[in-house]
N, C-alpha and C. Protein backbone atom coordinates (compact mmCIF):
# COMPACT_ATOMS: atom_id res chain seq x y z
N UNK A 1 0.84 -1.18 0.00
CA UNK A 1 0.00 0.00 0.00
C UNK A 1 0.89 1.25 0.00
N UNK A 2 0.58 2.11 -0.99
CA UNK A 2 1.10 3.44 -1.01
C UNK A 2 0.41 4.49 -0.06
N UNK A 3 1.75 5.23 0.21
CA UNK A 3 0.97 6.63 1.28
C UNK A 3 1.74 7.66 1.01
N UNK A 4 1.40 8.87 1.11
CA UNK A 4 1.17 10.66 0.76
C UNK A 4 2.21 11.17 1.98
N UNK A 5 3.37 11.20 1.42
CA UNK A 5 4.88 11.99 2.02
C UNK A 5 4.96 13.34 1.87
N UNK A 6 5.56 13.91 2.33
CA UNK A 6 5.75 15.35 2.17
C UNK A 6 6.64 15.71 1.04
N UNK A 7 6.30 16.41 0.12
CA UNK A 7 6.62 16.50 -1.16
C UNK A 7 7.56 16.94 -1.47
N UNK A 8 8.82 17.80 0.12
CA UNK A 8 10.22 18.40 0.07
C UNK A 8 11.04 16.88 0.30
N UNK A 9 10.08 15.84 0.46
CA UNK A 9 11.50 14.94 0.55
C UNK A 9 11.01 14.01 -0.89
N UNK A 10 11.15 14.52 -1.64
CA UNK A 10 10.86 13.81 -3.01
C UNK A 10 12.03 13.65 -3.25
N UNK A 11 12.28 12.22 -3.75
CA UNK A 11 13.77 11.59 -4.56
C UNK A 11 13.21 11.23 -5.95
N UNK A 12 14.20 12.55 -6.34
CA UNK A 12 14.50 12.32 -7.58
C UNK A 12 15.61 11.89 -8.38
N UNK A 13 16.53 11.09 -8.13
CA UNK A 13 17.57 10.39 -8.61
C UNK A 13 17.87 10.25 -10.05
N UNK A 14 19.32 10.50 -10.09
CA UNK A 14 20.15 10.66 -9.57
C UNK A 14 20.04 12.30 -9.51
N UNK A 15 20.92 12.81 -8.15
CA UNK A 15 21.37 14.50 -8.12
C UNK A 15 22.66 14.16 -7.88
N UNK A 16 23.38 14.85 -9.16
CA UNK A 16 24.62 14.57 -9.14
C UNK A 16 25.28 15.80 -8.31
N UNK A 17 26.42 15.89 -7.82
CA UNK A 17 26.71 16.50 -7.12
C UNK A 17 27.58 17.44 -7.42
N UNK A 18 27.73 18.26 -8.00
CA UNK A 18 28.34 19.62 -9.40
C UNK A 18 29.39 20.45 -7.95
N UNK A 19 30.41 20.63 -8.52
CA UNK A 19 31.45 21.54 -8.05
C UNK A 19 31.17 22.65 -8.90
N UNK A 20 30.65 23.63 -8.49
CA UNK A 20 30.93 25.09 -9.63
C UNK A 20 32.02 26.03 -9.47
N UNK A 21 33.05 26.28 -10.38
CA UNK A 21 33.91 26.97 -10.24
C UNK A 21 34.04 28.28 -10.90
N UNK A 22 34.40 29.32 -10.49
CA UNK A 22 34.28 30.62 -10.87
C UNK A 22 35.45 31.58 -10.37
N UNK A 23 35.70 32.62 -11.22
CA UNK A 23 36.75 33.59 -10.90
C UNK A 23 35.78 35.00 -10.22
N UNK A 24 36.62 35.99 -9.12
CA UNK A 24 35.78 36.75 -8.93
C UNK A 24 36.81 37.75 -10.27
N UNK A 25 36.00 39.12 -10.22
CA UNK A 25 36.84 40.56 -11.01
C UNK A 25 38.52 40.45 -10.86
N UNK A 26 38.64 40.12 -9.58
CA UNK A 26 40.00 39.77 -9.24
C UNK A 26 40.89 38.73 -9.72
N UNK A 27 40.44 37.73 -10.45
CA UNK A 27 40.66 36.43 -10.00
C UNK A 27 40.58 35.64 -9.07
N UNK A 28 40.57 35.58 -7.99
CA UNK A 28 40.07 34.98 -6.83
C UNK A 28 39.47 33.87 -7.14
N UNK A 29 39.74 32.49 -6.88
CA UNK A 29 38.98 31.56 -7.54
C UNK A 29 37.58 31.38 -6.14
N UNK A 30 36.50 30.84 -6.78
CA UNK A 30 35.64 30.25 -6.04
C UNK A 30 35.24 29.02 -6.31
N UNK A 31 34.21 27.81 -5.44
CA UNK A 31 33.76 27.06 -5.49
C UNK A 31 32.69 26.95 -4.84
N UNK A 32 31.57 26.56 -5.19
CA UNK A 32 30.47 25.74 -4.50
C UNK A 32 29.42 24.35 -4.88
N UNK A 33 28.76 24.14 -4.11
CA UNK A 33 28.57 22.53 -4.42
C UNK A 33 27.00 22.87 -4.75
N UNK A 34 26.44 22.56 -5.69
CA UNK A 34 25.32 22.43 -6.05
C UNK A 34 24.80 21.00 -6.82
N UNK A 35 23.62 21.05 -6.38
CA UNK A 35 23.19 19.87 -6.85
C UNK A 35 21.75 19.55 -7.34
N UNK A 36 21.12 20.95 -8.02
CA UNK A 36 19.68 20.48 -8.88
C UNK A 36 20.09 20.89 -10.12
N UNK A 37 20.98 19.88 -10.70
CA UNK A 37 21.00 20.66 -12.30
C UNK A 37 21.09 19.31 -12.99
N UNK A 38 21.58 18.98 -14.77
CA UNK A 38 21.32 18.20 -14.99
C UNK A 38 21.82 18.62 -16.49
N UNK A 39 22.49 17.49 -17.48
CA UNK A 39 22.89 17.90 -18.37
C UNK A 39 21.60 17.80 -19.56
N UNK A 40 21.14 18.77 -20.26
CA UNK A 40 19.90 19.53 -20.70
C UNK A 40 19.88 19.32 -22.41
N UNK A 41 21.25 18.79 -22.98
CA UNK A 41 21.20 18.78 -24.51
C UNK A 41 22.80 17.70 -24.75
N UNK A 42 23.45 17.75 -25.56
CA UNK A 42 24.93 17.10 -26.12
C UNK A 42 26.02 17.90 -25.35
N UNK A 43 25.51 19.54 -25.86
CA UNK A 43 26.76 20.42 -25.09
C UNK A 43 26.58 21.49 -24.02
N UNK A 44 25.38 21.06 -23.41
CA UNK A 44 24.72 21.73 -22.27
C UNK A 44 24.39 21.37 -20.93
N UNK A 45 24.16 22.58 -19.76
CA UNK A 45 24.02 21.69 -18.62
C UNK A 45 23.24 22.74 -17.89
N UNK A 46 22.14 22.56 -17.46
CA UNK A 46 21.30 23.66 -16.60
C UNK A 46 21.52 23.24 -15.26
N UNK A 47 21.38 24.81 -14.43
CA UNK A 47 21.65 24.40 -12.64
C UNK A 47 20.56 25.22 -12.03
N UNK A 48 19.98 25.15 -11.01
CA UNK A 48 19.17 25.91 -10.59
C UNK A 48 20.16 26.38 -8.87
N UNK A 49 20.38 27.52 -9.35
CA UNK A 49 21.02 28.24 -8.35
C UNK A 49 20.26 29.38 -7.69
N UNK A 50 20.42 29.55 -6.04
CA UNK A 50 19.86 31.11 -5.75
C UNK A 50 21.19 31.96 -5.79
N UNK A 51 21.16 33.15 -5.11
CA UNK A 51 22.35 34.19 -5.16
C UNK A 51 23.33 33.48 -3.79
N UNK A 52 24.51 33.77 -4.50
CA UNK A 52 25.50 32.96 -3.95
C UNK A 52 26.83 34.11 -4.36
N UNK A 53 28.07 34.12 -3.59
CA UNK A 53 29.10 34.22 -4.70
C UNK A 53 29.15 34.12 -5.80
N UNK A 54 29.20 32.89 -6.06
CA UNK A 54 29.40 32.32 -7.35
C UNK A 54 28.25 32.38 -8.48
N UNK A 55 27.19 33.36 -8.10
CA UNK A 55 25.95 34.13 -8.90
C UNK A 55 26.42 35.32 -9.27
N UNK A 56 27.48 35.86 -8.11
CA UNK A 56 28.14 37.30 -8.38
C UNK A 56 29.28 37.23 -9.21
N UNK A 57 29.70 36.28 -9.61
CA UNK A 57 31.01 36.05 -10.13
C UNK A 57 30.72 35.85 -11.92
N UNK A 58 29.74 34.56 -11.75
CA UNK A 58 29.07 34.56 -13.06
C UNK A 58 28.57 35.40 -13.87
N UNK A 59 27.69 36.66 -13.12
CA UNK A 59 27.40 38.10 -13.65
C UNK A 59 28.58 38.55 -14.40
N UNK A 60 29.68 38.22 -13.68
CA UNK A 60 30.72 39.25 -13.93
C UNK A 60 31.68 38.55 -15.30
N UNK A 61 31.81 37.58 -15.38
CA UNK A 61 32.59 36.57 -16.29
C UNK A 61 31.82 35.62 -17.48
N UNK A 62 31.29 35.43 -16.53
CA UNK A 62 30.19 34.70 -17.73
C UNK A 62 30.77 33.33 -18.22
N UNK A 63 31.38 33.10 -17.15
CA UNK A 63 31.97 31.47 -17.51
C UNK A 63 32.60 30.64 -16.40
N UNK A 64 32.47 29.38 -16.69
CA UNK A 64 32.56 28.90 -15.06
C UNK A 64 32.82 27.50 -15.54
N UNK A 65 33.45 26.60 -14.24
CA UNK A 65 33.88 25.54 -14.55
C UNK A 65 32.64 24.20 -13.79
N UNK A 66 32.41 23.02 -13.96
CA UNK A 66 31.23 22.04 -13.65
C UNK A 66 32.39 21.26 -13.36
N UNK A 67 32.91 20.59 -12.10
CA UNK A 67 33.45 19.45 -11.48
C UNK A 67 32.49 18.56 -11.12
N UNK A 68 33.03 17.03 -11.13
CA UNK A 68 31.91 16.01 -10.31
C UNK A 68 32.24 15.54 -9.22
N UNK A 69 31.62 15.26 -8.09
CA UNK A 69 32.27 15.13 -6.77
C UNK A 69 32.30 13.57 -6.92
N UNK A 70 32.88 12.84 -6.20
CA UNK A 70 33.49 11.84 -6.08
C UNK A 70 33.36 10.99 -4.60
N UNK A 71 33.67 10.20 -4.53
CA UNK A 71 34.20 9.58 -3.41
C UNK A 71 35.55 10.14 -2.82
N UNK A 72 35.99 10.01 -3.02
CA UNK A 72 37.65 10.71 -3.34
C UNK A 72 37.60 11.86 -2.65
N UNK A 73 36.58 12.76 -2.66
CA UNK A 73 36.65 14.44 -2.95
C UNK A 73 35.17 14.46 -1.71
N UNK A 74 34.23 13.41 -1.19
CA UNK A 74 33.14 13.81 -0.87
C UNK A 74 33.45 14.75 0.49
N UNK A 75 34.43 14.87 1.53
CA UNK A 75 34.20 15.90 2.14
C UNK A 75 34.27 17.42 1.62
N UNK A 76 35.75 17.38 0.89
CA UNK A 76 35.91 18.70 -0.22
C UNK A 76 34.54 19.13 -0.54
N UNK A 77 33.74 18.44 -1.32
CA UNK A 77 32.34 18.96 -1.78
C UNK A 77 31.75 19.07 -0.88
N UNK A 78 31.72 18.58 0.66
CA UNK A 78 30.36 18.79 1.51
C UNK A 78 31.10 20.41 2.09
N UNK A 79 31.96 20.51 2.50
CA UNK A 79 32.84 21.92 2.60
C UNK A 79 32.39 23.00 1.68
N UNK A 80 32.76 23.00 0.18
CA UNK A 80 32.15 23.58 -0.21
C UNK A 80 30.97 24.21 -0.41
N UNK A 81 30.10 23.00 0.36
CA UNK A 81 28.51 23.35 0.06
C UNK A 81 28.08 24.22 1.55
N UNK A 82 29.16 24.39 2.53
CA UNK A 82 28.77 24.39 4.00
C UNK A 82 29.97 25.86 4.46
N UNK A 83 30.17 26.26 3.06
CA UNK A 83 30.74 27.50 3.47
C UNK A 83 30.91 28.58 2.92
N UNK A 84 30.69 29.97 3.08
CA UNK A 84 30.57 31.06 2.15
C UNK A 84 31.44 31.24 1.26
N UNK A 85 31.56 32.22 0.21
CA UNK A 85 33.28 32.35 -0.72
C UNK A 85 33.52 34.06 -0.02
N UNK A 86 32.14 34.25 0.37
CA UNK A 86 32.49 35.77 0.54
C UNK A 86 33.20 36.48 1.14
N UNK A 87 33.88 35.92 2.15
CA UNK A 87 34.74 36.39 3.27
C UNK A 87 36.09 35.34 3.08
N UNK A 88 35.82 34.40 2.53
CA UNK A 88 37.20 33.10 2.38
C UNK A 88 37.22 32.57 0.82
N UNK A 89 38.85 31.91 0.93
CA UNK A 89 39.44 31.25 -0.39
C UNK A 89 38.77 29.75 0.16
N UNK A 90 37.88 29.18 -0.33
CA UNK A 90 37.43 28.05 0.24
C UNK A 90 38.33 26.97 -0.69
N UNK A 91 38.85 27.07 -1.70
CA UNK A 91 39.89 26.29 -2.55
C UNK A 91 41.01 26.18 -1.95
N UNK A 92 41.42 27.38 -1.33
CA UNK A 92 42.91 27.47 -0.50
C UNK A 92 42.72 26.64 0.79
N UNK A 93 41.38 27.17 1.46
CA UNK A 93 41.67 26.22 2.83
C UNK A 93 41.13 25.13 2.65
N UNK A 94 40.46 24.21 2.12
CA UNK A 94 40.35 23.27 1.57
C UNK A 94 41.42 22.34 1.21
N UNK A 95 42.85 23.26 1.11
CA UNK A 95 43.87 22.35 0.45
C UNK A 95 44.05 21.77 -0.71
N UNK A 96 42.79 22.43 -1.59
CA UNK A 96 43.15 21.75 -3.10
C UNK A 96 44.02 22.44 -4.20
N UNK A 97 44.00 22.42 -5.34
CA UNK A 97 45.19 23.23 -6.15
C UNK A 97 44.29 23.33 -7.10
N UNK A 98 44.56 24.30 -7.78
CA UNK A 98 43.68 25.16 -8.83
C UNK A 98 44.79 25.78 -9.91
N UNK A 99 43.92 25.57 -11.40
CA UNK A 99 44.97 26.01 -12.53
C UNK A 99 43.84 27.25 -13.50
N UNK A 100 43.98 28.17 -13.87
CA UNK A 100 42.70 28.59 -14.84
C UNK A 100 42.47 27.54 -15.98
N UNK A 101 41.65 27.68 -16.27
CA UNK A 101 41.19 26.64 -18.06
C UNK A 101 41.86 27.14 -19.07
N UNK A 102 41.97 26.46 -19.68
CA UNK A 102 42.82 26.56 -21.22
C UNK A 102 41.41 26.84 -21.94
N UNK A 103 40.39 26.95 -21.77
CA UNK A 103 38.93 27.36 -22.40
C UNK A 103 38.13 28.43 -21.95
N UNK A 104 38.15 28.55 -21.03
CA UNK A 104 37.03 29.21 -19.90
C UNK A 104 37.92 30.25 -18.56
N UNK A 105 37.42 31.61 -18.62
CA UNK A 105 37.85 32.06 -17.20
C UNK A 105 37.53 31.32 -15.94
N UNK A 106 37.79 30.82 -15.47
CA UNK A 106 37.41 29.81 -14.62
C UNK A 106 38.27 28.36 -14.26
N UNK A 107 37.98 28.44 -12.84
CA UNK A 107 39.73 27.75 -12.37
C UNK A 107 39.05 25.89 -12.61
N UNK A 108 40.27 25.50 -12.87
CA UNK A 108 40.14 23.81 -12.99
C UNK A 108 40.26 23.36 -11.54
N UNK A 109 39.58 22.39 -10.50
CA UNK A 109 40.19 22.41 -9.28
C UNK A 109 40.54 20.94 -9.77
N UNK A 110 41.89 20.72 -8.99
CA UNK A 110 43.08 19.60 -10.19
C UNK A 110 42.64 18.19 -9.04
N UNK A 111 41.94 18.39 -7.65
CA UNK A 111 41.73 16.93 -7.27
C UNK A 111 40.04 16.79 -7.42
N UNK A 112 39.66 16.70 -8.41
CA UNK A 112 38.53 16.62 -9.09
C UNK A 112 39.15 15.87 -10.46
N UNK A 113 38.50 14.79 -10.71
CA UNK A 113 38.85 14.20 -12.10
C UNK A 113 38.14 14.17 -13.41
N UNK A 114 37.03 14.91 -13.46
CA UNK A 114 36.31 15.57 -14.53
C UNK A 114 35.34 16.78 -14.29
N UNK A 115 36.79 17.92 -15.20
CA UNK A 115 35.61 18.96 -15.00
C UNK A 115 35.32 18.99 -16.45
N UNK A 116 33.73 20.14 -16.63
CA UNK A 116 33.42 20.65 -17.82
C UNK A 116 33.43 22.30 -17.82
N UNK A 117 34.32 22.87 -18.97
CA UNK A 117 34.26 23.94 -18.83
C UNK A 117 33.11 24.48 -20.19
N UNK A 118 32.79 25.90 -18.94
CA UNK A 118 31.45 26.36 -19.48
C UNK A 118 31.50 27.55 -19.77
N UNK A 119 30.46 28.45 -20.95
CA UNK A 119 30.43 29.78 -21.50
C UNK A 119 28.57 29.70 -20.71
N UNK A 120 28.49 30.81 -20.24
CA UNK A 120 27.09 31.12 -19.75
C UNK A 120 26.12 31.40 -21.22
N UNK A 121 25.23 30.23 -21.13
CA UNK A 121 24.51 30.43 -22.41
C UNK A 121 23.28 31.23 -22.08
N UNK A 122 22.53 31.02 -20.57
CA UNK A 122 21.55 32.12 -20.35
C UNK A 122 21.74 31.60 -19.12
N UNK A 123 21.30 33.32 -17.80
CA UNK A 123 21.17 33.04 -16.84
C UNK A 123 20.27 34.00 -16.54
N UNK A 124 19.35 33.50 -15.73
CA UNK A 124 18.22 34.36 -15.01
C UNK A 124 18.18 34.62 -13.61
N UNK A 125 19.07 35.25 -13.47
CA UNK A 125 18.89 35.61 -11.50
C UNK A 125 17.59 35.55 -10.55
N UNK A 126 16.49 36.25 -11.42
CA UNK A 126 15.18 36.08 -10.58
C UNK A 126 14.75 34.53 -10.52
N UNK A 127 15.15 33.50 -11.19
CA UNK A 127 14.27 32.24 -12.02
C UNK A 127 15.45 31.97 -10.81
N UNK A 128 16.76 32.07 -11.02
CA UNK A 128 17.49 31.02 -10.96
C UNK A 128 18.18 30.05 -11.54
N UNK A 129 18.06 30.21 -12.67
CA UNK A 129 18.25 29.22 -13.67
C UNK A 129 19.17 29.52 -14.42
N UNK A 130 20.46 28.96 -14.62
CA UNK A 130 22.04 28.40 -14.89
C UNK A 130 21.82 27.44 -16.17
N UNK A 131 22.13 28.43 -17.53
CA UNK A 131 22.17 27.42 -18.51
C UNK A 131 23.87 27.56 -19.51
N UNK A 132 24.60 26.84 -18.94
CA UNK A 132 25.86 26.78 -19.83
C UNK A 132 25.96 25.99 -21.10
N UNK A 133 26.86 26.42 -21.76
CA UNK A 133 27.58 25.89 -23.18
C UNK A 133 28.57 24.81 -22.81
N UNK A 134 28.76 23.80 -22.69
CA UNK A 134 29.96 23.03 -22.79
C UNK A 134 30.88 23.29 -23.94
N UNK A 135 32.15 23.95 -23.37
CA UNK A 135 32.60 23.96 -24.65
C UNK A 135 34.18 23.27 -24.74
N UNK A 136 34.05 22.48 -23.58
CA UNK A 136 35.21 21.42 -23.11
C UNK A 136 35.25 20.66 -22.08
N UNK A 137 35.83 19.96 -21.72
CA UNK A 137 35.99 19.05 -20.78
C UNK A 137 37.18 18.55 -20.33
N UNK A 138 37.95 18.43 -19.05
CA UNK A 138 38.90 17.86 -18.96
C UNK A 138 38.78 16.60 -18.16
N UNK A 139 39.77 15.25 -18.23
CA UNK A 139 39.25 14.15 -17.66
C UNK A 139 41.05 13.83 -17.17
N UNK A 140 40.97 13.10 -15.72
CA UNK A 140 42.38 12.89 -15.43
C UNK A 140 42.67 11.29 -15.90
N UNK A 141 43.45 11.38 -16.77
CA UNK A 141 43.44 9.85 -18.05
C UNK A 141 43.46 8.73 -16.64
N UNK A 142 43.43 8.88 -15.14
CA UNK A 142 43.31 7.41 -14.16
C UNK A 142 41.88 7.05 -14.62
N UNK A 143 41.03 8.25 -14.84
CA UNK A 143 39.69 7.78 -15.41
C UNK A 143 38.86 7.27 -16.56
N UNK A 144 39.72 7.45 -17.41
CA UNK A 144 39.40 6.74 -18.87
C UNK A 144 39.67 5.37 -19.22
N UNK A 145 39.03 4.86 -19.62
CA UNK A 145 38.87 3.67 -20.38
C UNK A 145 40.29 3.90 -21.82
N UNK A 146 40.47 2.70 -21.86
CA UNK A 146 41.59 2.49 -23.23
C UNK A 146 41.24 3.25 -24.34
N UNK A 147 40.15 3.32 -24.56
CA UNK A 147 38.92 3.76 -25.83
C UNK A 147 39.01 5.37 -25.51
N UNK A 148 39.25 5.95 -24.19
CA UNK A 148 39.14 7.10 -23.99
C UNK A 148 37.77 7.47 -23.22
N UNK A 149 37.04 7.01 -23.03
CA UNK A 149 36.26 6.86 -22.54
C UNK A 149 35.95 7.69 -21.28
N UNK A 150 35.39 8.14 -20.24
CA UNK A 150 35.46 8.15 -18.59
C UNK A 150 34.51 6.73 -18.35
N UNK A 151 35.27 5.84 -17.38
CA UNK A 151 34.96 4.97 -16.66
C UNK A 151 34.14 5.17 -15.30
N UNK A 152 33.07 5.08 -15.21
CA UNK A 152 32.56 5.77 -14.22
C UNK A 152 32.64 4.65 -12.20
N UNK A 153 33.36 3.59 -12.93
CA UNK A 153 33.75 2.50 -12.15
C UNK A 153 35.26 3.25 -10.80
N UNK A 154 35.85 3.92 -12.21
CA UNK A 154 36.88 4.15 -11.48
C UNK A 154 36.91 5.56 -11.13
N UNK A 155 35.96 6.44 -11.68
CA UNK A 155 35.83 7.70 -11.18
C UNK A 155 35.19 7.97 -10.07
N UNK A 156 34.40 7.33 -9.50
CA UNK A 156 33.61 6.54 -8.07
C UNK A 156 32.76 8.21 -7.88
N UNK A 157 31.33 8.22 -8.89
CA UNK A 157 30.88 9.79 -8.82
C UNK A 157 29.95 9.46 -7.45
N UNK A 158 29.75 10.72 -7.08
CA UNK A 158 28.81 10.08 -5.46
C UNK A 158 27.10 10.95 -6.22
N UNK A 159 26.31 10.48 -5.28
CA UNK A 159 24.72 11.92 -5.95
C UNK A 159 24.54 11.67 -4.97
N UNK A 160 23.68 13.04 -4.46
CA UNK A 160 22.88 13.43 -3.36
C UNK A 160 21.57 13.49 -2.92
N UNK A 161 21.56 12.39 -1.52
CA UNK A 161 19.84 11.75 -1.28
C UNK A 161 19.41 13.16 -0.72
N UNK A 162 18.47 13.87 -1.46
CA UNK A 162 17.75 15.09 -0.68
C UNK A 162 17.14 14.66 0.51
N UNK A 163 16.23 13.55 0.48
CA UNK A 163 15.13 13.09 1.10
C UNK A 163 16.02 12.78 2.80
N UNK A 164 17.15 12.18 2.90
CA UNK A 164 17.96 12.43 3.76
C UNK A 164 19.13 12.71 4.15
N UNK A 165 19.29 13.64 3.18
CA UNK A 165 20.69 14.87 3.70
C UNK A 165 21.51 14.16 3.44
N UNK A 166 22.24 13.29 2.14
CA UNK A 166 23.05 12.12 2.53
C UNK A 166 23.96 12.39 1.20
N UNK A 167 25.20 11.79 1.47
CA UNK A 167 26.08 11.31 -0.18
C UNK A 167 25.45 10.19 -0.54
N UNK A 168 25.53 9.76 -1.59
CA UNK A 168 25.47 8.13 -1.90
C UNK A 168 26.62 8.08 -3.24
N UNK A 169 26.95 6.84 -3.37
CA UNK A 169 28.05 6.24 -3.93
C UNK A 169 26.84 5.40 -5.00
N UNK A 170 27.81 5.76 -6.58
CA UNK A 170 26.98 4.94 -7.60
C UNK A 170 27.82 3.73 -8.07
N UNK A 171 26.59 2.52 -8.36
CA UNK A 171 26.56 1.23 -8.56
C UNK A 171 27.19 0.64 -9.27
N UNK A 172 27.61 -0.34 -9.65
CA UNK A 172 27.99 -1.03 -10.61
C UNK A 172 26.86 -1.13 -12.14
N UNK A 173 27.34 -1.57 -13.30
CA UNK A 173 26.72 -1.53 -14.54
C UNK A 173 25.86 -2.97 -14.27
N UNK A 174 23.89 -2.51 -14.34
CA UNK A 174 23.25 -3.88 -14.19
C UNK A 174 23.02 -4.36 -16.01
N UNK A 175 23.10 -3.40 -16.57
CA UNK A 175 22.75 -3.84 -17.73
C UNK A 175 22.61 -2.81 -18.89
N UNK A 176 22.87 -2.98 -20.16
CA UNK A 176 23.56 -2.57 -20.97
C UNK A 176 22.70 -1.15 -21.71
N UNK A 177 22.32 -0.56 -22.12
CA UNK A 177 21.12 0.55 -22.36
C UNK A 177 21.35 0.26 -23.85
N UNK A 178 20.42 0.02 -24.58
CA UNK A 178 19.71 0.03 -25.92
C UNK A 178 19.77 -1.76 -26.58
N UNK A 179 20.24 -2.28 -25.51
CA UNK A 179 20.46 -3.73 -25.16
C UNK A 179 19.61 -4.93 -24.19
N UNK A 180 19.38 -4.11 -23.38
CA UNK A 180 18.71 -4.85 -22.27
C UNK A 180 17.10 -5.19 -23.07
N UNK A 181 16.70 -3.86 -23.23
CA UNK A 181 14.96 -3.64 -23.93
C UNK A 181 14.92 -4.85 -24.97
N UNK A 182 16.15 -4.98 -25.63
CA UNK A 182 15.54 -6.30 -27.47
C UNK A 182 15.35 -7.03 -26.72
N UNK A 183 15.26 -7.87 -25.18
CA UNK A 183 14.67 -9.01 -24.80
C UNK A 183 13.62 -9.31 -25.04
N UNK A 184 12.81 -7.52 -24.67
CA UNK A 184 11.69 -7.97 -25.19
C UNK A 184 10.86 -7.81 -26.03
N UNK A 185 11.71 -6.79 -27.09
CA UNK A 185 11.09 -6.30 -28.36
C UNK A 185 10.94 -7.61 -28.98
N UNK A 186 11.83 -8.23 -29.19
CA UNK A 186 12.33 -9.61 -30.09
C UNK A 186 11.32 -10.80 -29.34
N UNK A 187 10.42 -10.30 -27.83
CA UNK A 187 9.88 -11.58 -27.89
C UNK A 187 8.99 -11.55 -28.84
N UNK A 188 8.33 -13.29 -28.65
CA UNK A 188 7.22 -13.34 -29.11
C UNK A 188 5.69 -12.95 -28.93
N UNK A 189 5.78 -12.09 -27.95
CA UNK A 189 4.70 -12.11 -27.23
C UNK A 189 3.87 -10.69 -28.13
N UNK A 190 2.66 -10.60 -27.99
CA UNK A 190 2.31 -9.81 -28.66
C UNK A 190 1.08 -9.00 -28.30
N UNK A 191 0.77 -7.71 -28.47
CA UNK A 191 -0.26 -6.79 -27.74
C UNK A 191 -1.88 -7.23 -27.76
N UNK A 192 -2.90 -8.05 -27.52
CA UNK A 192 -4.22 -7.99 -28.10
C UNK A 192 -4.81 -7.01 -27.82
N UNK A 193 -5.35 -6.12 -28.58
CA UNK A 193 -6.40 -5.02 -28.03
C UNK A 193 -7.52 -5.40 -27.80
N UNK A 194 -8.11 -6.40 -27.84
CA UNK A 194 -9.35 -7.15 -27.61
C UNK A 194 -9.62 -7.24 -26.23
């Protein structure tokens, strides 16, 4: 039997867990951890952000970097998400190392193993709504497959349970996508509308 939950703890899976990186006027790098966005097209990725630093920074640059948090990295990202940029270098005390992009104003943070760097394709401050250009990507080759690939086995990405405040760690491969379904296209079985 089903029953009627409160509709702020809705799981919607996966929420991946986005490092956003940004320069202020200064350079000054920033970071923060967001996690309602979702990649939106081939070379796109929408975020739903409120005003933050890194809302003030984006105004100003118009380009920003998308890290994925990890196992590896999950306190780094809960830090980030649990502390202002406005008064602190949260990259510096954090202890991580930061390079600018060879694409994008916007810093690479180097113990992160795939970022995507981004051109602000539209942003709406009142909405909230974060829509970038992918217009690169960097991957640290421990994570690629022979093929080139990112291995998502060995990149160990974590997403975030809203419903209870939590990391979670993603699964192993159950089955193959555009593969699994011919089991049962190919059966024999067949629709009667009768």
């Amino acid at each position: 039997m089903s029953v009627t939950i409160d509709p702020h703890n809705c799981v919607i899976l996966p929420e991946v867990v986005f490092i956003i990186g940004t320069y202020d006027e200064n350079g000054v790098p920033n970071a923060m951890n967001a996690a309602w966005g979702t990649q939106t097209d081939f070379n796109e990725i929408t975020i739903s952000l409120s005003k933050h630093k890194t809302t003030e920074n984006l105004e100003k640059t118009g380009e920003f970097t998308v890290a994925f948090g990890t196992v590896d990295t999950v306190t780094i990202c809960d830090y980030f998400g649990v502390e202002s940029g406005k008064s602190i270098n949260k990259i510096f005390k954090a202890g991580c190392h930061e390079h600018k992009s060879e694409n994008v104003n916007a810093p690479i943070i180097e113990e992160f193993p795939l970022t995507l760097e981004c051109k602000v394709k539209s942003w709406n401050p009142d909405e909230g709504i974060l829509v970038g250009e992918i217009v690169a990507q960097q991957a640290d080759e421990s994570i690629l497959t022979e093929d080139g690939h990112v291995d998502l086995d060995k990149m160990k990405p974590i997403i975030y349970d809203s419903a209870i405040h939590a990391y979670r760690g993603i699964g192993p491969v159950i089955a193959r996508a555009f593969e699994e379904g011919l089991k049962i296209k190919k059966s024999e079985k067949q629709w009667d509308s009768q």
